[in-house]
C-alpha atoms as a PDB file:
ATOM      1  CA  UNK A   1      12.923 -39.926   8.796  1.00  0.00           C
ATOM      2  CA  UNK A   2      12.271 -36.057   8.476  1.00  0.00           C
ATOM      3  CA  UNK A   3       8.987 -35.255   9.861  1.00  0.00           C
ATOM      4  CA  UNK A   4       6.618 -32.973   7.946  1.00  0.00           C
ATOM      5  CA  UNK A   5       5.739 -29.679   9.041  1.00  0.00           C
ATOM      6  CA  UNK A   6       2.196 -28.456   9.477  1.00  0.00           C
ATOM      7  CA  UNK A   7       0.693 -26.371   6.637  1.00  0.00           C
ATOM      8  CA  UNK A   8      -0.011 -23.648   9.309  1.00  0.00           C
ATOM      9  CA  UNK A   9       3.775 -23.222  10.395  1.00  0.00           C
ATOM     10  CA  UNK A  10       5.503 -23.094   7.446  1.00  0.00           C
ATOM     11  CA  UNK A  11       3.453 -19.854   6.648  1.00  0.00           C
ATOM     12  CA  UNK A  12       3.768 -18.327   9.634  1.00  0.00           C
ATOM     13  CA  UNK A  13       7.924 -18.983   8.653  1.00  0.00           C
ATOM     14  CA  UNK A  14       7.484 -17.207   5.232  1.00  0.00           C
ATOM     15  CA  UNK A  15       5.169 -14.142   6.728  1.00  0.00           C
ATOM     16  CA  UNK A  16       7.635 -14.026   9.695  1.00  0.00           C
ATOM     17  CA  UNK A  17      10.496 -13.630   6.865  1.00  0.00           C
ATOM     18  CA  UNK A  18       8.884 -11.425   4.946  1.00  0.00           C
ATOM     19  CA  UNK A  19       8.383  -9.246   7.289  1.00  0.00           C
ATOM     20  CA  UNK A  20      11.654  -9.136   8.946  1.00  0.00           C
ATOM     21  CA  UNK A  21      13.303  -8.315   5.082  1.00  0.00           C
ATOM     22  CA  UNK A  22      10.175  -5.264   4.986  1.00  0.00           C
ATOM     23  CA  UNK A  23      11.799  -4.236   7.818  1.00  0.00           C
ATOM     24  CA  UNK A  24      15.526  -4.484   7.264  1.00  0.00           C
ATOM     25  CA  UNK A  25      14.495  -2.850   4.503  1.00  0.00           C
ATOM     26  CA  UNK A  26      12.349   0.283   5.685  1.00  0.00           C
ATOM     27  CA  UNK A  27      14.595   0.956   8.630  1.00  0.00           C
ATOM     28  CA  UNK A  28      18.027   0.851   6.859  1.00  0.00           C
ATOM     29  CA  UNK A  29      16.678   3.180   3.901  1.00  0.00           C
ATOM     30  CA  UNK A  30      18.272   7.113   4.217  1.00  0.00           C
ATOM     31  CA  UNK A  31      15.511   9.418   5.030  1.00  0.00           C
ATOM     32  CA  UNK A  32      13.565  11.605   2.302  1.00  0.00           C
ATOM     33  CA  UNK A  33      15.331  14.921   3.651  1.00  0.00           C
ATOM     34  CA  UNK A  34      18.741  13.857   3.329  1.00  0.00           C
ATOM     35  CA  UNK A  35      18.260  12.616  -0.369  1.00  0.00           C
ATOM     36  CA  UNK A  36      19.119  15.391  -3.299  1.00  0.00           C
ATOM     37  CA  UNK A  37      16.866  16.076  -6.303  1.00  0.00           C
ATOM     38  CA  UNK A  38      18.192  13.818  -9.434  1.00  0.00           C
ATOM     39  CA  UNK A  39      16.451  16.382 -11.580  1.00  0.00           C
ATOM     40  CA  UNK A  40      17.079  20.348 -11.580  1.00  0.00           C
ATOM     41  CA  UNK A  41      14.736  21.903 -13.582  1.00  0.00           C
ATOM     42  CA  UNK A  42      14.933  25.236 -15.350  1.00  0.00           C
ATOM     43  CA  UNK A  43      13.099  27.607 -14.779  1.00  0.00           C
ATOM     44  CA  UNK A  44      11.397  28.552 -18.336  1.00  0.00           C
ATOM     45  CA  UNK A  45       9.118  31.889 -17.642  1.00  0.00           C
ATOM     46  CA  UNK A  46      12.079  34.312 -17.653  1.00  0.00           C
ATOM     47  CA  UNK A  47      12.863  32.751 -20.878  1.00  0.00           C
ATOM     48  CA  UNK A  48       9.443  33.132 -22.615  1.00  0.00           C
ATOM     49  CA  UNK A  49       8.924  36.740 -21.254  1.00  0.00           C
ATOM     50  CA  UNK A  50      12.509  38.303 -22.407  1.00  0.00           C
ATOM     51  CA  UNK A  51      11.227  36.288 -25.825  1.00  0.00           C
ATOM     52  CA  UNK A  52       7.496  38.098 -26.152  1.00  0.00           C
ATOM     53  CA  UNK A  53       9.258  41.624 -24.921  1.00  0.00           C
ATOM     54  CA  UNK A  54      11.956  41.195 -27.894  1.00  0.00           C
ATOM     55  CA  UNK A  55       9.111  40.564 -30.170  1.00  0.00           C
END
């Protein structure tokens, strides 16, 4: 028959895979420099000073 495994190794297996996929993970990601800006915002002062001058 199929022998049990100790308490002890069988979370030492799941830590050890867990942190393999962590690092697949961290060391496959792009870096922070090469990623663009998903939001351009506008700039809004130029808008609210040519609005008080016209006023």
């Amino acid at each position: 028959m199929n022998d049990d495994l100790p308490d002890r190794t069988v979370l030492l297996i799941i830590l050890a895979t867990l942190l393999l996929v962590f690092t697949l993970i961290f060391s496959l990601r792009p870096a922070q420099k090469n990623l663009q800006p998903a939001i351009q915002w506008k700039d809004t002062t130029q808008n609210t000073t040519s609005e008080v001058l016209q006023i």
